[in-house]
PDB file of N, CA and C in Angstrom:
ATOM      1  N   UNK A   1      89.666  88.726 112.076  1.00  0.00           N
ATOM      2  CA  UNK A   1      90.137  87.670 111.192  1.00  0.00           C
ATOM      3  C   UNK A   1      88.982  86.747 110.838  1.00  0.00           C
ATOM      4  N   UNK A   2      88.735  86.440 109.453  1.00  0.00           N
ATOM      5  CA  UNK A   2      87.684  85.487 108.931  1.00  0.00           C
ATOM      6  C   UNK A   2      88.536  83.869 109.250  1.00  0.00           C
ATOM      7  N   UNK A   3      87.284  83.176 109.307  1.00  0.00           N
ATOM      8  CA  UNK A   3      87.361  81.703 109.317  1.00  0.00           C
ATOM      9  C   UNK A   3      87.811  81.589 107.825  1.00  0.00           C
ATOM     10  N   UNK A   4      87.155  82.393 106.961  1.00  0.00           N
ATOM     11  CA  UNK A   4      87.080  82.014 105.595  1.00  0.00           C
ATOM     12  C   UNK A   4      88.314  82.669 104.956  1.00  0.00           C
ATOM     13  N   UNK A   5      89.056  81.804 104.193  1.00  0.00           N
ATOM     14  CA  UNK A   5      89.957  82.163 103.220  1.00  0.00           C
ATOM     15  C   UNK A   5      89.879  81.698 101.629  1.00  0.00           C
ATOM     16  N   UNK A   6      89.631  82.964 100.969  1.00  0.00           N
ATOM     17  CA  UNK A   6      89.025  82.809  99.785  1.00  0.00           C
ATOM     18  C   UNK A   6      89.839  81.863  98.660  1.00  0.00           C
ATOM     19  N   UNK A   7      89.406  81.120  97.878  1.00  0.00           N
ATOM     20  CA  UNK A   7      90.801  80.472  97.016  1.00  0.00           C
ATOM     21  C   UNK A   7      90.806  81.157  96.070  1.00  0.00           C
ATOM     22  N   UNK A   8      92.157  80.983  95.453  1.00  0.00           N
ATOM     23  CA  UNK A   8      92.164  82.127  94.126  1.00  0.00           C
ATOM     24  C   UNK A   8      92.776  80.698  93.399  1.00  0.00           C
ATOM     25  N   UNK A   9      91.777  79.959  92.427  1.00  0.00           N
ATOM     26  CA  UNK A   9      92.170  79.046  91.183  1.00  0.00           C
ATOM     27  C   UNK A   9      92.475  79.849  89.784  1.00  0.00           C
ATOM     28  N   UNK A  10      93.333  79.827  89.471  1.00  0.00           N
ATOM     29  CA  UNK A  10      93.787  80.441  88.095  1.00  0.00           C
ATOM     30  C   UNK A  10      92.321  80.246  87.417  1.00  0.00           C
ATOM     31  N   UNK A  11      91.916  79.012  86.932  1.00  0.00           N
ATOM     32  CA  UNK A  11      91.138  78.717  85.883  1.00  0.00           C
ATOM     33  C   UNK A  11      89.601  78.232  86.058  1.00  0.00           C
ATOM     34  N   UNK A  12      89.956  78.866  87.927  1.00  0.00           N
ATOM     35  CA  UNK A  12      88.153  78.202  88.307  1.00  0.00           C
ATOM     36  C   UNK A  12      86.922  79.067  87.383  1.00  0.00           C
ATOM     37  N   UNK A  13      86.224  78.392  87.339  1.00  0.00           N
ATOM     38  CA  UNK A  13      85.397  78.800  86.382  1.00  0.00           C
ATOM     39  C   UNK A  13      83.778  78.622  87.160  1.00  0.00           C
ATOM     40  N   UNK A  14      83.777  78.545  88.450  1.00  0.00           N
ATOM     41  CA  UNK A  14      82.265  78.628  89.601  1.00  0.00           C
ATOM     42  C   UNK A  14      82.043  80.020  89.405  1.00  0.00           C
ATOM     43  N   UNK A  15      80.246  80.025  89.668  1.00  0.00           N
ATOM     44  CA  UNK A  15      79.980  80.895  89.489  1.00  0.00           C
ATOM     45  C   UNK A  15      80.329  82.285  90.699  1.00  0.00           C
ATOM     46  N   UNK A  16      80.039  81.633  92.130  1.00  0.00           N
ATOM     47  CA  UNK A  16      80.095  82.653  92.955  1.00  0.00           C
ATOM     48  C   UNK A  16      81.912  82.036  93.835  1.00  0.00           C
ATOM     49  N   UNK A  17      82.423  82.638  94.242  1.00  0.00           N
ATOM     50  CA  UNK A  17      83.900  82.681  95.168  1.00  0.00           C
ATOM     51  C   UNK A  17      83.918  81.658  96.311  1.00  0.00           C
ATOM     52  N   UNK A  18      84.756  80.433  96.251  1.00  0.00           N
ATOM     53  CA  UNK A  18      84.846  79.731  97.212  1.00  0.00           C
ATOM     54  C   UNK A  18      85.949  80.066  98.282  1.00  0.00           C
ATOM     55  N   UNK A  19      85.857  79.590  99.216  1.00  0.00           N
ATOM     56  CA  UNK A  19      86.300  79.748 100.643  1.00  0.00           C
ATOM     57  C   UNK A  19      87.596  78.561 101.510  1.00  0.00           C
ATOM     58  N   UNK A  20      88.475  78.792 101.135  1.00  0.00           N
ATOM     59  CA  UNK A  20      88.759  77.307 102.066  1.00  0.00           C
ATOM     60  C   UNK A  20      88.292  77.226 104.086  1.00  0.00           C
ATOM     61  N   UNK A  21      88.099  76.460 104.071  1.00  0.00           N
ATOM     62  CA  UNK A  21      87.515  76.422 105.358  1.00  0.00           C
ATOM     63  C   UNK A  21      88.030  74.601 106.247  1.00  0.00           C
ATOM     64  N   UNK A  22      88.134  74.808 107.446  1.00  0.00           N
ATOM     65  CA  UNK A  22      88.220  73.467 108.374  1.00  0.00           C
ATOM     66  C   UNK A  22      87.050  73.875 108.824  1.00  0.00           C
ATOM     67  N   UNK A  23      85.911  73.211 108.898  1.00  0.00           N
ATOM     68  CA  UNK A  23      85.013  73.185 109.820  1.00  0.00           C
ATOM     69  C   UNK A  23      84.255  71.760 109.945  1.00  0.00           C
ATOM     70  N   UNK A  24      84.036  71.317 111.311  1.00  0.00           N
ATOM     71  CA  UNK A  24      83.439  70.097 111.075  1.00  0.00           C
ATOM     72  C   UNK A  24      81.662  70.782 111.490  1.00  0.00           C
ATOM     73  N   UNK A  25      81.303  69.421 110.580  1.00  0.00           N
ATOM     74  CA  UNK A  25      79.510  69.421 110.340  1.00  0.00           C
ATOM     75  C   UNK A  25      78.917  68.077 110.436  1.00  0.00           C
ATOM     76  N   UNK A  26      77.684  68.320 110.197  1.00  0.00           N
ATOM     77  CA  UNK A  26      77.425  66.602 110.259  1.00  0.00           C
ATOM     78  C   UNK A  26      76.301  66.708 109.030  1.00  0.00           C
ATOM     79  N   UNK A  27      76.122  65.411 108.436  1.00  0.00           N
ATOM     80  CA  UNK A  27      75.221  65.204 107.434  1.00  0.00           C
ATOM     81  C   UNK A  27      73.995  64.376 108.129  1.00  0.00           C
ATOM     82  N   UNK A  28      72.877  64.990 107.710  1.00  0.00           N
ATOM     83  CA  UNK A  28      71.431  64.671 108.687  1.00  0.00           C
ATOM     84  C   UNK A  28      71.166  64.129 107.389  1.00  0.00           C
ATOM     85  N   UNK A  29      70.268  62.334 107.221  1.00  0.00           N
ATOM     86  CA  UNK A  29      70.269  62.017 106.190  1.00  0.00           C
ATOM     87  C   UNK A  29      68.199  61.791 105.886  1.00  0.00           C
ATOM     88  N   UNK A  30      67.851  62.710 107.313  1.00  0.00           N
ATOM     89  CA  UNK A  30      65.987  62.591 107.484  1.00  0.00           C
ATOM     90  C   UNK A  30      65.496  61.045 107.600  1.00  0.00           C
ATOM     91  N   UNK A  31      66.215  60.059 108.395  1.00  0.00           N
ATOM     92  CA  UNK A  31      65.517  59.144 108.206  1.00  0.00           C
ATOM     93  C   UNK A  31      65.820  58.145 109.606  1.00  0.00           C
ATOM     94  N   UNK A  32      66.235  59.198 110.153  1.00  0.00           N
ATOM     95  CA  UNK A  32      66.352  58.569 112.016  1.00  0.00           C
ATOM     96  C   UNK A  32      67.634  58.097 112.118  1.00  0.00           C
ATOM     97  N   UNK A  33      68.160  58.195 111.339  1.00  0.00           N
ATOM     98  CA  UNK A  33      70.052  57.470 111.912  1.00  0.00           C
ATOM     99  C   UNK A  33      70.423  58.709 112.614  1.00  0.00           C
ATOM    100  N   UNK A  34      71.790  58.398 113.055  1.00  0.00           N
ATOM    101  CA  UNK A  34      72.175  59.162 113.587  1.00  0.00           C
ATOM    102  C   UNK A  34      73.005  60.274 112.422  1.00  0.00           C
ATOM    103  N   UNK A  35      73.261  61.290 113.175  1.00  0.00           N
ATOM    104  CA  UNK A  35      73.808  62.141 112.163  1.00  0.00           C
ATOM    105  C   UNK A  35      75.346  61.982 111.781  1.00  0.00           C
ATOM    106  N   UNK A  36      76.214  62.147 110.483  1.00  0.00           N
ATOM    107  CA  UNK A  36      77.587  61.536 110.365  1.00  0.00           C
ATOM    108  C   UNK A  36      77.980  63.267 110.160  1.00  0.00           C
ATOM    109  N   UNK A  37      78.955  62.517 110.921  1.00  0.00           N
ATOM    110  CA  UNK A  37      80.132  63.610 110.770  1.00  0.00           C
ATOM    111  C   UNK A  37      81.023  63.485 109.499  1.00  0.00           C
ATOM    112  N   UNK A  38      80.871  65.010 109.551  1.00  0.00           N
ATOM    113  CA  UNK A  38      82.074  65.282 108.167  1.00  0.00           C
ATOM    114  C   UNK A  38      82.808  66.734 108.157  1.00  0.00           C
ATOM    115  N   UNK A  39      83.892  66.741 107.471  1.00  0.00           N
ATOM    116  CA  UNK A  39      84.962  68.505 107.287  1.00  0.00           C
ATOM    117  C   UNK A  39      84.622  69.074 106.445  1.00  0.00           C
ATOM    118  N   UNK A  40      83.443  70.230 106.155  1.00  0.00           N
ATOM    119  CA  UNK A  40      83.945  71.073 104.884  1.00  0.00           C
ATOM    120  C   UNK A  40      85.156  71.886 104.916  1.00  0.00           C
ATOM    121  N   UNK A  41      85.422  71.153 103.629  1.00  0.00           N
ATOM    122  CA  UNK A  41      87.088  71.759 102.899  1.00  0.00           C
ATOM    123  C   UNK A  41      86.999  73.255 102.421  1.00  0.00           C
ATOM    124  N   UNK A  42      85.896  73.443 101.393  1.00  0.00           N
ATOM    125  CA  UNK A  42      85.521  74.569 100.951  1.00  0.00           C
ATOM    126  C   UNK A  42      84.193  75.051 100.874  1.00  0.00           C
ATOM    127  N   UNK A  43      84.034  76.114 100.669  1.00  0.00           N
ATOM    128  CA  UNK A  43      82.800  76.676 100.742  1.00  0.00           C
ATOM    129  C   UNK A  43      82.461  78.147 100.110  1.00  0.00           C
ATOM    130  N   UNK A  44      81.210  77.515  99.217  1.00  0.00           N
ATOM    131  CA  UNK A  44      80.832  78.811  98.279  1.00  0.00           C
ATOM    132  C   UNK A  44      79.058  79.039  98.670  1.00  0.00           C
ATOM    133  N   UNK A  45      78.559  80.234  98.139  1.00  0.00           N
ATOM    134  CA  UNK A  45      77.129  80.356  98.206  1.00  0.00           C
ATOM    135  C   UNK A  45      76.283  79.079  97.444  1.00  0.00           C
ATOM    136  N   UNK A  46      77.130  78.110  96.363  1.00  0.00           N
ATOM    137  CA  UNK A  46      76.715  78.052  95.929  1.00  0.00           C
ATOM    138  C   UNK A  46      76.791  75.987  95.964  1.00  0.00           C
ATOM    139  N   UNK A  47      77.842  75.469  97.445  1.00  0.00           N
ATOM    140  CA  UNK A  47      78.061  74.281  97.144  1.00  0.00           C
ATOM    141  C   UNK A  47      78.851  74.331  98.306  1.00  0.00           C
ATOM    142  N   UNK A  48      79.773  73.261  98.241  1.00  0.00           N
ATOM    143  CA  UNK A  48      81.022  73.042  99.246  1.00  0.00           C
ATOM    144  C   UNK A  48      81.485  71.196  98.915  1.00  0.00           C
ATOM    145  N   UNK A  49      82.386  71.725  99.407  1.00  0.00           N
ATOM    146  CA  UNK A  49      83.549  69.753  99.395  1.00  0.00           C
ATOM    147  C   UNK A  49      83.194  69.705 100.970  1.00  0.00           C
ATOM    148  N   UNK A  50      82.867  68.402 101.007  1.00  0.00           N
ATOM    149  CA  UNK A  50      82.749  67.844 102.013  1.00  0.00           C
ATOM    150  C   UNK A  50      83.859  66.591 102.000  1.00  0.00           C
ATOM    151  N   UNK A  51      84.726  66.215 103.719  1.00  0.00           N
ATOM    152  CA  UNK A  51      85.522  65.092 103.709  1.00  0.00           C
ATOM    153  C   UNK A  51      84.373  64.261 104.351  1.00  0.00           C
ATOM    154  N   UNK A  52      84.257  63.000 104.143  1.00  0.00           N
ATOM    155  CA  UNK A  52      82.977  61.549 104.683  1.00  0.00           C
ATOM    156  C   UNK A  52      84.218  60.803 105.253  1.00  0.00           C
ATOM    157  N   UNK A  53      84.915  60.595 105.066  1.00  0.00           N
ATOM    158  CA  UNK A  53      85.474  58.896 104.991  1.00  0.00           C
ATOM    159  C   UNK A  53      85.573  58.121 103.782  1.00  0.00           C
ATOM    160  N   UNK A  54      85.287  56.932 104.271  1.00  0.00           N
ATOM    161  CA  UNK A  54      85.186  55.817 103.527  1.00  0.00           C
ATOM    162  C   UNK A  54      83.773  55.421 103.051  1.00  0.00           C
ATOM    163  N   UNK A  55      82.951  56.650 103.796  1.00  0.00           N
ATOM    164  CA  UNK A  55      81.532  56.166 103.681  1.00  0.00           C
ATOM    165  C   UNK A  55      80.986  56.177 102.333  1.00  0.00           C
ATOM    166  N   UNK A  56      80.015  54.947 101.546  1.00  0.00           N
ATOM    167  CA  UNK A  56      79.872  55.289 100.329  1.00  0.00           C
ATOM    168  C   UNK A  56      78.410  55.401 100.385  1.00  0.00           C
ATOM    169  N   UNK A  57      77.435  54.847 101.495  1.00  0.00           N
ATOM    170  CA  UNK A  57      75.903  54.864 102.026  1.00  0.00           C
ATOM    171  C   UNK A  57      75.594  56.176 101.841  1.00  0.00           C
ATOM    172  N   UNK A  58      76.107  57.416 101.221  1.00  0.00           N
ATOM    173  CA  UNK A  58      75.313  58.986 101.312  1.00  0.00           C
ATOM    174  C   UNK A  58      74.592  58.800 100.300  1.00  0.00           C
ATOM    175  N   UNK A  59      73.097  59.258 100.799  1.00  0.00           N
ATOM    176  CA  UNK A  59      71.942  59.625  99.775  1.00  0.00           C
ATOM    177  C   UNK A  59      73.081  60.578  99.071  1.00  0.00           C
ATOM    178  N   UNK A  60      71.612  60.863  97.705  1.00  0.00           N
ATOM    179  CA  UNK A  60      71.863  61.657  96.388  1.00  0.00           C
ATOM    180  C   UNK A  60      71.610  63.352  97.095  1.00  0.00           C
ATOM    181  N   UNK A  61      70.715  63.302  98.171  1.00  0.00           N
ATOM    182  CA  UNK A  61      70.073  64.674  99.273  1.00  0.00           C
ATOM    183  C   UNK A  61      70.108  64.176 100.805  1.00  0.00           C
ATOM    184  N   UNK A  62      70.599  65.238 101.396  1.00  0.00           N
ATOM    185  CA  UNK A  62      70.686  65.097 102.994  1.00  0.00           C
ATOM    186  C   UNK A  62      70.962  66.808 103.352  1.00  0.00           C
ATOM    187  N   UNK A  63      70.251  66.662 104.545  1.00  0.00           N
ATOM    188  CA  UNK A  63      70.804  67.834 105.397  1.00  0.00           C
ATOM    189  C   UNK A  63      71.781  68.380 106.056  1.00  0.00           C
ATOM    190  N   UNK A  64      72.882  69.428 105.975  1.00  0.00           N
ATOM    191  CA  UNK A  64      73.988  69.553 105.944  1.00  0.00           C
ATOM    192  C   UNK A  64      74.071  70.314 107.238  1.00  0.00           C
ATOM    193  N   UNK A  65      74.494  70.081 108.266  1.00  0.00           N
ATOM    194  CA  UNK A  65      74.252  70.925 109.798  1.00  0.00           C
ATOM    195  C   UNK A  65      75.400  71.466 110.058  1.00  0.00           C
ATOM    196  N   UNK A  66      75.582  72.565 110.235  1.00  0.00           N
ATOM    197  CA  UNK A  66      76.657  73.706 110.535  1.00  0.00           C
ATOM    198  C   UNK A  66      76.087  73.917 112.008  1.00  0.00           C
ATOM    199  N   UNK A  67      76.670  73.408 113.280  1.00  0.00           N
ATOM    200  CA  UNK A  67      76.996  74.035 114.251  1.00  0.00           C
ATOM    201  C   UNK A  67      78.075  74.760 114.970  1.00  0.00           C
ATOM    202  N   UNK A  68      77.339  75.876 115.244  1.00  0.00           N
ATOM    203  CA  UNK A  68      78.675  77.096 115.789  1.00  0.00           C
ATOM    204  C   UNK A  68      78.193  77.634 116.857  1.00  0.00           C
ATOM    205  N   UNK A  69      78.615  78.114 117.880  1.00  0.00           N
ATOM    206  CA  UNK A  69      78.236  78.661 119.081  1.00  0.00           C
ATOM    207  C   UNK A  69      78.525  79.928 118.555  1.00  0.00           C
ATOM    208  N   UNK A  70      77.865  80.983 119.102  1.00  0.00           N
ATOM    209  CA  UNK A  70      77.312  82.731 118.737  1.00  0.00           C
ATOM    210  C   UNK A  70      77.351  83.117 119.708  1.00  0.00           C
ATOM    211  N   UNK A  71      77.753  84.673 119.726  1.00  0.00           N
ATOM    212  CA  UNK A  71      77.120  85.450 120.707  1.00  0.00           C
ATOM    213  C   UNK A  71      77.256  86.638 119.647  1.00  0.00           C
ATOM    214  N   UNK A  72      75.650  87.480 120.559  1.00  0.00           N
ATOM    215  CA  UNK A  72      75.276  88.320 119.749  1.00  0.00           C
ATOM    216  C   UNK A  72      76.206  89.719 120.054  1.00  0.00           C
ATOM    217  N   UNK A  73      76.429  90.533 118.900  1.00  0.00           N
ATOM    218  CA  UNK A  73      76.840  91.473 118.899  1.00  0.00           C
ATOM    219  C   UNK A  73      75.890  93.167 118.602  1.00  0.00           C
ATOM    220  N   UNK A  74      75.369  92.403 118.283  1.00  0.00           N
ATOM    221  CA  UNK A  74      74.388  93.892 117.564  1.00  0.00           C
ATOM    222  C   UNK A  74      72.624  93.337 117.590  1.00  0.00           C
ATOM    223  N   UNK A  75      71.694  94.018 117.776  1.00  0.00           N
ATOM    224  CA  UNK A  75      70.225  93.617 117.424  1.00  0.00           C
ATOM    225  C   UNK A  75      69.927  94.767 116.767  1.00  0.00           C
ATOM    226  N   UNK A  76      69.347  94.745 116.223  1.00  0.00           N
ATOM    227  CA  UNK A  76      67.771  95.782 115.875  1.00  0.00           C
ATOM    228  C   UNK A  76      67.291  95.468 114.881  1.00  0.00           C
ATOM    229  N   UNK A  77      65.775  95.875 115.100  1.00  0.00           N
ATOM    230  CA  UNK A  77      64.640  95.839 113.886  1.00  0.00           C
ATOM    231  C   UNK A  77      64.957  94.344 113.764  1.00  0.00           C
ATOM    232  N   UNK A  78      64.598  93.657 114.394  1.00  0.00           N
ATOM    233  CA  UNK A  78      64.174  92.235 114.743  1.00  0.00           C
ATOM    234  C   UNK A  78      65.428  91.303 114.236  1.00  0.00           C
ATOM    235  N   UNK A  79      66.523  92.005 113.917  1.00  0.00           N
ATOM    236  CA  UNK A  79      67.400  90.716 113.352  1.00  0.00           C
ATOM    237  C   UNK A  79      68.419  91.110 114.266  1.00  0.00           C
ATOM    238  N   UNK A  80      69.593  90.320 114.191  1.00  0.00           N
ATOM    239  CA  UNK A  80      70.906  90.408 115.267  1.00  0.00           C
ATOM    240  C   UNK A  80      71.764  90.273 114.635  1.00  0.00           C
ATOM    241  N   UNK A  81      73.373  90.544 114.663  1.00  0.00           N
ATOM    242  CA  UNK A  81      74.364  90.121 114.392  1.00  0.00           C
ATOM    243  C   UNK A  81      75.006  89.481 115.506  1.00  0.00           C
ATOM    244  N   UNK A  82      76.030  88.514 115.022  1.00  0.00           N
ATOM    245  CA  UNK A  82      76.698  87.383 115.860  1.00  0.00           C
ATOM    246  C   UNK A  82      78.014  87.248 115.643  1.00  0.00           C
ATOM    247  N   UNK A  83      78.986  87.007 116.497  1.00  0.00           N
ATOM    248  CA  UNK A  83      80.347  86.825 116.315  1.00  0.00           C
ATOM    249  C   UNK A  83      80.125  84.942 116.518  1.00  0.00           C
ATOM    250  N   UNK A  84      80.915  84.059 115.883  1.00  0.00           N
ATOM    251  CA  UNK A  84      81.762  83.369 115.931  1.00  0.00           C
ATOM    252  C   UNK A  84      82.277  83.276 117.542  1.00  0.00           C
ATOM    253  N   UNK A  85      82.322  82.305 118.467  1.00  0.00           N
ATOM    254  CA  UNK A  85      82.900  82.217 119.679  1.00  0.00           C
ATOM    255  C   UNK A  85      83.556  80.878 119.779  1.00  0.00           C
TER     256      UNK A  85
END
């Protein structure tokens, strides 16, 4: 079973297939604060909705941190595959 469930919008018009997703992340903003937490709602190759709050202080650019704990399932020829844990 995927985390990801694809949306089907009648009239979306993005280029690549978004995802609905719960996942929490945090926004790294490079400038020594601490990092804020936030939910992506959805998620495409190409973007995602993020929930903030009330917060209206987000730079125009920040770093978007996806942590997930892994374990590997497969290696070779120097790369690995990973399950979701």
């Amino acid at each position: 079973m995927s985390i990801f469930r694809q949306t089907m919008r009648h009239r979306d018009q993005r280029r690549s297939p978004r995802f609905d997703v719960e996942y929490l992340a945090q926004l790294d903003f490079g400038d020594n604060t601490p990092p804020v937490s936030c939910i992506i709602g959805d998620l495409s190759a190409r973007g995602a909705r993020l929930t903030i709050g009330n917060r209206q202080d987000v730079p125009d650019e920040f770093v978007l941190v996806l942590r997930r704990h892994c374990r590997v399932v497969r290696r070779s020829d120097g790369q690995i595959g990973v399950e979701f844990v």
